[in-house]
PDB file of N, CA and C in Angstrom:
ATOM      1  N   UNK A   1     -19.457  -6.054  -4.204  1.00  0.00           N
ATOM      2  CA  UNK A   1     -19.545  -7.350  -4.810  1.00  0.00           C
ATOM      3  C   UNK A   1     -19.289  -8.442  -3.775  1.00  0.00           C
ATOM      4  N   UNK A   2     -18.365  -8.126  -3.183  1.00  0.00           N
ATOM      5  CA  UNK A   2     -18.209  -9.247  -1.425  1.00  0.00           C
ATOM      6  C   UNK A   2     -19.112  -9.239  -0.840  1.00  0.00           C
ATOM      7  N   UNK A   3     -20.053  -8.346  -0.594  1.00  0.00           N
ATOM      8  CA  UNK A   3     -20.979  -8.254   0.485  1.00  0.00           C
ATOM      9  C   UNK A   3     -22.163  -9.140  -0.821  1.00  0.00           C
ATOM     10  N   UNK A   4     -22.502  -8.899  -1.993  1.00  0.00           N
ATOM     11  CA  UNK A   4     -23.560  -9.750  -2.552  1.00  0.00           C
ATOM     12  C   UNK A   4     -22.835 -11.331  -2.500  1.00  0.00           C
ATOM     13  N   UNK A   5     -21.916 -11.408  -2.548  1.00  0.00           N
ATOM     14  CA  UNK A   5     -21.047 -12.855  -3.034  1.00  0.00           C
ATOM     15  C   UNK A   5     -21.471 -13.641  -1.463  1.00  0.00           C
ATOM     16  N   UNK A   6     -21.478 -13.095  -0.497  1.00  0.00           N
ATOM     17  CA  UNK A   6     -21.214 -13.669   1.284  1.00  0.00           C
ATOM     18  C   UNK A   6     -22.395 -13.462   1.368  1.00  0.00           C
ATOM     19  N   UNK A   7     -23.614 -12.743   0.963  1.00  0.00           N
ATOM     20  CA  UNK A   7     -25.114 -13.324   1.183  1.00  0.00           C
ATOM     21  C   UNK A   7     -25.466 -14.634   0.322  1.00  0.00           C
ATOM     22  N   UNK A   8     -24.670 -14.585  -0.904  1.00  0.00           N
ATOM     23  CA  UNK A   8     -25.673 -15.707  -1.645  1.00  0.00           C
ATOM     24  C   UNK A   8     -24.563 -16.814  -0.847  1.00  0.00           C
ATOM     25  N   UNK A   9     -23.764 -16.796  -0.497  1.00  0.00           N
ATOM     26  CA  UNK A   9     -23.077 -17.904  -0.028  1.00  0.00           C
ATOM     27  C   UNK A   9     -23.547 -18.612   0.897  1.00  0.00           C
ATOM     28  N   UNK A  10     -23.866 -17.865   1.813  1.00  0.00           N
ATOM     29  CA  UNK A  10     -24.877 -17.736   3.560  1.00  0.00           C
ATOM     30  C   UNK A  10     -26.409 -18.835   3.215  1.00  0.00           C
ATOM     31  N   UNK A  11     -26.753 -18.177   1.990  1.00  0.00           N
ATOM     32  CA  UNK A  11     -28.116 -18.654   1.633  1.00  0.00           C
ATOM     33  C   UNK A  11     -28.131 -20.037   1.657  1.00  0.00           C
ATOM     34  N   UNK A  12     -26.525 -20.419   0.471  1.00  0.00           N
ATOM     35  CA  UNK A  12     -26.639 -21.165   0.026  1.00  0.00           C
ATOM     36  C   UNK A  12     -25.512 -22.300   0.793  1.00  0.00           C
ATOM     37  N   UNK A  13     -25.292 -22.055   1.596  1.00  0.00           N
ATOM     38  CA  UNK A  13     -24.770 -23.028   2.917  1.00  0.00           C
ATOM     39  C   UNK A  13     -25.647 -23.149   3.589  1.00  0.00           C
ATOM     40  N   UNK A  14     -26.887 -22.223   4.454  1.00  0.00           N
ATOM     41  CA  UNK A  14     -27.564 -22.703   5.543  1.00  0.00           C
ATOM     42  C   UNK A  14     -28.782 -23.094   4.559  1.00  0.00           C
ATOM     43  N   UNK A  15     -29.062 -22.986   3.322  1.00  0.00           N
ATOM     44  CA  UNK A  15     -30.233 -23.276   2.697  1.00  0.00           C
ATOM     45  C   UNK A  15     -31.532 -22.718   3.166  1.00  0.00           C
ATOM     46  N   UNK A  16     -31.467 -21.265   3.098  1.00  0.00           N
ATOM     47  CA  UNK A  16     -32.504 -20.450   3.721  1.00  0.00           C
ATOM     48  C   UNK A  16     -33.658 -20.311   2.722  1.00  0.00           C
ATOM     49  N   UNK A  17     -32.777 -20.395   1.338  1.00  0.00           N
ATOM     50  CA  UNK A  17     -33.986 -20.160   0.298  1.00  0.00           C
ATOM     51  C   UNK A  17     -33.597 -21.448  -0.628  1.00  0.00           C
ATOM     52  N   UNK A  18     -34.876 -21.751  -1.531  1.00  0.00           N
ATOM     53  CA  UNK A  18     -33.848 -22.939  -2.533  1.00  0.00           C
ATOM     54  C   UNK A  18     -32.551 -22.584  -3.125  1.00  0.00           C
ATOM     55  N   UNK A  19     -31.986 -23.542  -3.431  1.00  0.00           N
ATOM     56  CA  UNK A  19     -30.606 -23.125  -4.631  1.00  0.00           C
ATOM     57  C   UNK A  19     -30.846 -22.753  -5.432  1.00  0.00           C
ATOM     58  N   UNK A  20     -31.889 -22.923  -6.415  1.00  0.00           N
ATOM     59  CA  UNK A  20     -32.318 -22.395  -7.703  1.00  0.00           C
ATOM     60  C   UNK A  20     -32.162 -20.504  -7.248  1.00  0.00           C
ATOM     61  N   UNK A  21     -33.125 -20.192  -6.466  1.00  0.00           N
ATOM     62  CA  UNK A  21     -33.190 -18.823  -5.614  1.00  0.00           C
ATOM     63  C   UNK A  21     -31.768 -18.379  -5.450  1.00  0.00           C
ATOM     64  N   UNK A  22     -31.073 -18.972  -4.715  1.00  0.00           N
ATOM     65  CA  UNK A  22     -29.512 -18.783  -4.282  1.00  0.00           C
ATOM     66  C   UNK A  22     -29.015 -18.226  -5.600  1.00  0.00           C
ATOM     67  N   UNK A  23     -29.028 -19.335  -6.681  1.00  0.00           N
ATOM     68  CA  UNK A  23     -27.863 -19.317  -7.682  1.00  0.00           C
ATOM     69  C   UNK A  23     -28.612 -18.122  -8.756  1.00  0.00           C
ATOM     70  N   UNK A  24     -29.847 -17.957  -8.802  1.00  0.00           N
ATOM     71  CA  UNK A  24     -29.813 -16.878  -9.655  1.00  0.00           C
ATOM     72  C   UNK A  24     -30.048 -15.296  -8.838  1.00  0.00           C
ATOM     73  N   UNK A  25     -29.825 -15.395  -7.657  1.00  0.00           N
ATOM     74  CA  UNK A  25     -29.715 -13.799  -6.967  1.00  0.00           C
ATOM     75  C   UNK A  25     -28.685 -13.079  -7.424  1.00  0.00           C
ATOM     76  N   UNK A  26     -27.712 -13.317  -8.004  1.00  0.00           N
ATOM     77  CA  UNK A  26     -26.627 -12.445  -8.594  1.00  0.00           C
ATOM     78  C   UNK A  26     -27.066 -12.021  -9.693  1.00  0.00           C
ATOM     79  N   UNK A  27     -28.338 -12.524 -10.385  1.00  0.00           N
ATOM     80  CA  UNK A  27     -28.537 -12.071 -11.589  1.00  0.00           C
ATOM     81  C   UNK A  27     -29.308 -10.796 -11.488  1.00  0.00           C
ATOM     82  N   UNK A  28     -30.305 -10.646  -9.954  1.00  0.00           N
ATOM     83  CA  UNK A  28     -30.505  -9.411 -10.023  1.00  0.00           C
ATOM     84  C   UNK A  28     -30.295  -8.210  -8.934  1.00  0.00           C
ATOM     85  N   UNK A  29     -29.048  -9.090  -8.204  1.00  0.00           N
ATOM     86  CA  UNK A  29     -28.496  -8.269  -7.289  1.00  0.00           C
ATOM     87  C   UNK A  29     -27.544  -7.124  -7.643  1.00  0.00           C
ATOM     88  N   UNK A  30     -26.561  -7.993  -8.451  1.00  0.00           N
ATOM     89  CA  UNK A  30     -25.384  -7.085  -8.793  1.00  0.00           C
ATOM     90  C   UNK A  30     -25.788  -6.054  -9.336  1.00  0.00           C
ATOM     91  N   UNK A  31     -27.052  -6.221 -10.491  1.00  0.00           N
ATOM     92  CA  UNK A  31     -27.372  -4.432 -10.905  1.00  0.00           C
ATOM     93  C   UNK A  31     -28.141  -4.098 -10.000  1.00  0.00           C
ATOM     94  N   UNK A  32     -28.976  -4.340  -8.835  1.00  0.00           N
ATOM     95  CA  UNK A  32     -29.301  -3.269  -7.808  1.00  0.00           C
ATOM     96  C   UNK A  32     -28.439  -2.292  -7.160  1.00  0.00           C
ATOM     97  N   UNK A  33     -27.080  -3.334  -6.857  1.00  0.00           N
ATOM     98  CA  UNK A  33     -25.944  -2.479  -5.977  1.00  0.00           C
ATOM     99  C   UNK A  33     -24.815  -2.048  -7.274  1.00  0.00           C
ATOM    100  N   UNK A  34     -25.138  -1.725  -8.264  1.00  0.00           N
ATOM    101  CA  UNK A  34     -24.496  -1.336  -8.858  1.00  0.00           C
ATOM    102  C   UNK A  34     -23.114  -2.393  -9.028  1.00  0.00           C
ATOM    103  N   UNK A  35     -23.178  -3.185  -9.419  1.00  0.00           N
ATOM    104  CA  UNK A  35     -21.536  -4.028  -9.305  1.00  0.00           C
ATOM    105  C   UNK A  35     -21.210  -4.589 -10.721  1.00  0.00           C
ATOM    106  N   UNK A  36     -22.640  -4.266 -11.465  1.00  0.00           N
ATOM    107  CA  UNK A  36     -22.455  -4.950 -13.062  1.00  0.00           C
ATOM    108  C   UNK A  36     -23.606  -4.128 -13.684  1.00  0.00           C
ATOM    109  N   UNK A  37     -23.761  -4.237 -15.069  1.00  0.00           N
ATOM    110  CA  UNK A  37     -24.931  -3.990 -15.621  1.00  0.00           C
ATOM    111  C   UNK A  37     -25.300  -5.591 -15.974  1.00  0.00           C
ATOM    112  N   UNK A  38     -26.839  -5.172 -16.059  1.00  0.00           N
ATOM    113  CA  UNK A  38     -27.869  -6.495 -15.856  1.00  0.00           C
ATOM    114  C   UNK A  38     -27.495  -7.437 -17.101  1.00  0.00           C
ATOM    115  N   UNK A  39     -26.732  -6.504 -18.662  1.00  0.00           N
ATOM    116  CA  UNK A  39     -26.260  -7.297 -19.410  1.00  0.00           C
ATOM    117  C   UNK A  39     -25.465  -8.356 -19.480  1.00  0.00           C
ATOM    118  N   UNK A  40     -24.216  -7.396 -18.721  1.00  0.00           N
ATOM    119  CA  UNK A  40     -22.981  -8.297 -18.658  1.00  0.00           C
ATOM    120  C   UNK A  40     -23.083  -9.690 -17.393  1.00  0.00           C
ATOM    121  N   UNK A  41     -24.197  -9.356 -16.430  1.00  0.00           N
ATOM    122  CA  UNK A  41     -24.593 -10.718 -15.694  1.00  0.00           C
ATOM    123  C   UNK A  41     -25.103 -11.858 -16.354  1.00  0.00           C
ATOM    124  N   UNK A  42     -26.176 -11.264 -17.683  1.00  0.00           N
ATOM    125  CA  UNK A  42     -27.269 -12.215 -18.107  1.00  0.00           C
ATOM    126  C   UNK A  42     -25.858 -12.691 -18.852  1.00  0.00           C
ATOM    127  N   UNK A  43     -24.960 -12.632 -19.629  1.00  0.00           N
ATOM    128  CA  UNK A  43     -24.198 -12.740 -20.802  1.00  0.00           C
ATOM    129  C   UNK A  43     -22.821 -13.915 -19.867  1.00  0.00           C
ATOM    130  N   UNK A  44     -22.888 -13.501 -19.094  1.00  0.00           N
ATOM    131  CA  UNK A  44     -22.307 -14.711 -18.309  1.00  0.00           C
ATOM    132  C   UNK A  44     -23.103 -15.687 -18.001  1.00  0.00           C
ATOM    133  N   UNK A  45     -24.039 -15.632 -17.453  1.00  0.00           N
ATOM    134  CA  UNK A  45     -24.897 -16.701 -17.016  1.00  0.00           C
ATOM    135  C   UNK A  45     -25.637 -17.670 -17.800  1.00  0.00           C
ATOM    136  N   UNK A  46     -25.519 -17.048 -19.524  1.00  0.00           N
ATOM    137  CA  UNK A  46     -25.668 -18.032 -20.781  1.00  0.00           C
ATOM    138  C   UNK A  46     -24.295 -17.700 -21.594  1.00  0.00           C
ATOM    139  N   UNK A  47     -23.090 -18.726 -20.724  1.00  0.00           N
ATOM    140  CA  UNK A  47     -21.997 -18.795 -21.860  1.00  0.00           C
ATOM    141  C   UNK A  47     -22.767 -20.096 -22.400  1.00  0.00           C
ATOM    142  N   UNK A  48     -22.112 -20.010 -23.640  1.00  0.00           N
ATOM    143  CA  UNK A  48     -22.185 -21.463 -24.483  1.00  0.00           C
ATOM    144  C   UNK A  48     -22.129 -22.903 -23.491  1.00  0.00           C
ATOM    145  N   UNK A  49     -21.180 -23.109 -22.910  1.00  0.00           N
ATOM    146  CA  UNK A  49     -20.741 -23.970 -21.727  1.00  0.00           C
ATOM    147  C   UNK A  49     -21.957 -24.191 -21.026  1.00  0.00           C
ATOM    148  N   UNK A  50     -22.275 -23.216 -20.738  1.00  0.00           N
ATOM    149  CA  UNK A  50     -23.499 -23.363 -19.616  1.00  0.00           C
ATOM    150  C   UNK A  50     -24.581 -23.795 -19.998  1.00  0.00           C
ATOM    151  N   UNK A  51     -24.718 -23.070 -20.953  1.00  0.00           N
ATOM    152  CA  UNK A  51     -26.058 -23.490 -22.256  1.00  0.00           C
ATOM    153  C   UNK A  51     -25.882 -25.071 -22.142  1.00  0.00           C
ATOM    154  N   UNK A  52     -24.515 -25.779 -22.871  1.00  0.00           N
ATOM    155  CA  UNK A  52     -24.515 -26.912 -22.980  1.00  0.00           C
ATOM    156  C   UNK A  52     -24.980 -27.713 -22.220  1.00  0.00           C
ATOM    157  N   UNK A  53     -24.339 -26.911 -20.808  1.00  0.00           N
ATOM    158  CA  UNK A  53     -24.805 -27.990 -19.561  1.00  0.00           C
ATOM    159  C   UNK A  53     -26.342 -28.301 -19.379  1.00  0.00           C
ATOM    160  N   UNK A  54     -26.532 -27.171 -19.124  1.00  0.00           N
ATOM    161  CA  UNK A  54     -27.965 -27.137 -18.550  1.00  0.00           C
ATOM    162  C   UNK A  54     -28.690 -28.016 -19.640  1.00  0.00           C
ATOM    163  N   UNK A  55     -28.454 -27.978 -20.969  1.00  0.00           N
ATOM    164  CA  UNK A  55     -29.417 -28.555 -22.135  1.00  0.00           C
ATOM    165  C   UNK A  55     -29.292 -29.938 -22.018  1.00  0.00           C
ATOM    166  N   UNK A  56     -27.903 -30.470 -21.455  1.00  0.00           N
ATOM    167  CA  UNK A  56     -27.432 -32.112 -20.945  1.00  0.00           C
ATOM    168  C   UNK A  56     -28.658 -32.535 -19.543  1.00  0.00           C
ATOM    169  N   UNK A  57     -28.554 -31.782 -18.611  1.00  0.00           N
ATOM    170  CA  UNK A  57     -29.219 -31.597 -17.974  1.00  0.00           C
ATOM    171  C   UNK A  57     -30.789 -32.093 -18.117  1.00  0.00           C
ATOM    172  N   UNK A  58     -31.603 -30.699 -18.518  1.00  0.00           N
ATOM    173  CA  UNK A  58     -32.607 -30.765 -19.063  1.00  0.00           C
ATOM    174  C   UNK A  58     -32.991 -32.361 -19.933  1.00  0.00           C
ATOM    175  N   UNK A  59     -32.019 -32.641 -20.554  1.00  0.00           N
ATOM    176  CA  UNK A  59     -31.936 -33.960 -21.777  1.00  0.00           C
ATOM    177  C   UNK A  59     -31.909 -35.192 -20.856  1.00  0.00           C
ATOM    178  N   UNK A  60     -31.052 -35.184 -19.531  1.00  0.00           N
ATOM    179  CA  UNK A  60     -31.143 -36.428 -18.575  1.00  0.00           C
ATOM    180  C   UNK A  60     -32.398 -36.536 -18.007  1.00  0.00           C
ATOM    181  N   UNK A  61     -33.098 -35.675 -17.725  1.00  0.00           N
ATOM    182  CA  UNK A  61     -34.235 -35.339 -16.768  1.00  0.00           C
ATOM    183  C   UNK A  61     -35.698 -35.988 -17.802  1.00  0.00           C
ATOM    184  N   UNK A  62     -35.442 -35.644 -19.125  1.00  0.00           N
ATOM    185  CA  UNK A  62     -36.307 -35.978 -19.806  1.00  0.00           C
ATOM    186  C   UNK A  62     -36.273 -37.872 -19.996  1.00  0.00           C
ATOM    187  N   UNK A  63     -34.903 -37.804 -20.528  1.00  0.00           N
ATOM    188  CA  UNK A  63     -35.142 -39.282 -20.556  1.00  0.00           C
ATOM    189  C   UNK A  63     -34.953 -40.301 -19.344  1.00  0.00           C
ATOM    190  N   UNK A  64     -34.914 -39.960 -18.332  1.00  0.00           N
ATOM    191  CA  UNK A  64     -35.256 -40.526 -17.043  1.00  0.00           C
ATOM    192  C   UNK A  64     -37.086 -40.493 -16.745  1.00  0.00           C
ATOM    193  N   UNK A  65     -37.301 -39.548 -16.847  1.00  0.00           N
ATOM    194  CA  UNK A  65     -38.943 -39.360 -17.158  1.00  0.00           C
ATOM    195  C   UNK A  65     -39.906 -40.081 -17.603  1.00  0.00           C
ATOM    196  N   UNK A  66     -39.412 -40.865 -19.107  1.00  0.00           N
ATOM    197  CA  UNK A  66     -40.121 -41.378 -20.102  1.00  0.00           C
ATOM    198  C   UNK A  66     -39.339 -43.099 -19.693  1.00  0.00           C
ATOM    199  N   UNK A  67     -38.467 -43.159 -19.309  1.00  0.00           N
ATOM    200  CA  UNK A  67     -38.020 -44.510 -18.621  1.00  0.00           C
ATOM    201  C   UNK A  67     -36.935 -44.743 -20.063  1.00  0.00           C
ATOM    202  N   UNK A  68     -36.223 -43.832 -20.906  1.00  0.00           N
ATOM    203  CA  UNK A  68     -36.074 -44.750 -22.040  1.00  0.00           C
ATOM    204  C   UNK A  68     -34.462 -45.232 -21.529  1.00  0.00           C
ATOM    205  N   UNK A  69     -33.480 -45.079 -20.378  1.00  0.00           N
ATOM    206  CA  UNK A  69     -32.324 -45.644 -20.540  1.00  0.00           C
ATOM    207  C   UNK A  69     -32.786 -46.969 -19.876  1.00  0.00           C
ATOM    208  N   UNK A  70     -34.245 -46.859 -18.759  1.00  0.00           N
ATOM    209  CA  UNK A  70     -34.395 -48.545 -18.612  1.00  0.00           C
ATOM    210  C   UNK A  70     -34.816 -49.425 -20.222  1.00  0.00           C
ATOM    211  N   UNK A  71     -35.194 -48.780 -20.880  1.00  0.00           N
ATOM    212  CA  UNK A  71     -35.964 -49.745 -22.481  1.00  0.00           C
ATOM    213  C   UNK A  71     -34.207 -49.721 -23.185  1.00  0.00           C
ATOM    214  N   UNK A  72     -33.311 -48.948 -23.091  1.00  0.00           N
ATOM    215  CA  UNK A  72     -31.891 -49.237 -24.099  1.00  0.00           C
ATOM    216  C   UNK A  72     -31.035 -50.668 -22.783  1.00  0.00           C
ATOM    217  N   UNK A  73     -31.368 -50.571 -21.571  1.00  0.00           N
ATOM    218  CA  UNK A  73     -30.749 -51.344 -20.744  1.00  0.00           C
ATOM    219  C   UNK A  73     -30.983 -52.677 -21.127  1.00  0.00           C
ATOM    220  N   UNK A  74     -32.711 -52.910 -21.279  1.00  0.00           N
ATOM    221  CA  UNK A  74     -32.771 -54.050 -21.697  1.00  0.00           C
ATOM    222  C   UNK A  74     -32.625 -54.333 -23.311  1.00  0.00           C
ATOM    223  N   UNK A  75     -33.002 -53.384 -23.882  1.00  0.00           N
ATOM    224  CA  UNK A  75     -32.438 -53.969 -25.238  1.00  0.00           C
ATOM    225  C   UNK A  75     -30.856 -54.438 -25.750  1.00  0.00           C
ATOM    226  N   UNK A  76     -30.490 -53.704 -24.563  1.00  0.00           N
ATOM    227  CA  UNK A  76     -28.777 -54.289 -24.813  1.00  0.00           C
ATOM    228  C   UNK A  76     -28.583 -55.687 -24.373  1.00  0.00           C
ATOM    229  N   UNK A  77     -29.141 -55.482 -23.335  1.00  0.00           N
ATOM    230  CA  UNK A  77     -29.037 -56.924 -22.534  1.00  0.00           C
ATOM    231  C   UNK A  77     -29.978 -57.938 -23.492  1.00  0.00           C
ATOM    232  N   UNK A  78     -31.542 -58.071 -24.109  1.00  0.00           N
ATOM    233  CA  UNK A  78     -31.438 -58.941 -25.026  1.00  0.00           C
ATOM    234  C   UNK A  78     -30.354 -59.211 -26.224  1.00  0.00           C
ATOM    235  N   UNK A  79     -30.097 -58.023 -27.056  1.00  0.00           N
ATOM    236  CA  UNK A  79     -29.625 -58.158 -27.837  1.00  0.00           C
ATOM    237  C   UNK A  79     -28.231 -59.031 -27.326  1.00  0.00           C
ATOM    238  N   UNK A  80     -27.451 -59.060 -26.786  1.00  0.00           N
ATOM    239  CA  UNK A  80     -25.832 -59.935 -26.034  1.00  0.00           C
ATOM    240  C   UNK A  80     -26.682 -61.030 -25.544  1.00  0.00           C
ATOM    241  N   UNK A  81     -27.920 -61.321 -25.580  1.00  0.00           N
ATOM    242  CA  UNK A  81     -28.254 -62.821 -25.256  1.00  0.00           C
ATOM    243  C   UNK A  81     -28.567 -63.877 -26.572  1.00  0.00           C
TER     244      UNK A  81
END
C-alpha cells in the first residue's frame, strides 16, 4: 500500500499524468496489488461527503457556465438601488 501511495504521490507532485489520472489510480491499483478489494475502494471513494462535494462542485461549474451568479450580482445590485 506504501509503494501504491509514493507512486500516486510522485505523479501527483511532479504532474506526470493529470490529477484527475493521479487521484483515481488507487481506484484501480490497490486491487491489482492486492491491498483492497475493488469494492471497499469504490465505497470509499463515494462516501456521502464526497458525493456532496463533488455535486457542489459540478453545481459551481454549471452556474459559472450559464453566467447566472453575474445575472443574481446585478439583480442585487439593481434591486439596493
Amino acid at each position: 500500500m506504501l509503494g501504491v501511495l509514493a507512486w500516486v504521490f510522485i505523479w501527483w507532485i511532479t504532474d506526470a499524468v493529470p490529477l484527475a489520472v493521479a487521484s483515481m489510480a488507487p481506484l484501480f491499483l490497490f486491487p491489482v496489488f492486492g491491498v483492497s478489494s475493488a469494492d471497499a475502494v469504490a465505497k470509499a471513494y463515494m462516501d456521502d461527503v464526497i458525493s456532496l462535494v463533488l455535486g457542489s462542485f459540478i453545481l459551481a461549474l454549471a452556474i459559472e457556465h450559464y453566467n447566472i451568479h453575474r445575472r443574481l450580482a446585478l439583480n442585487v445590485r439593481t434591486f439596493m438601488e
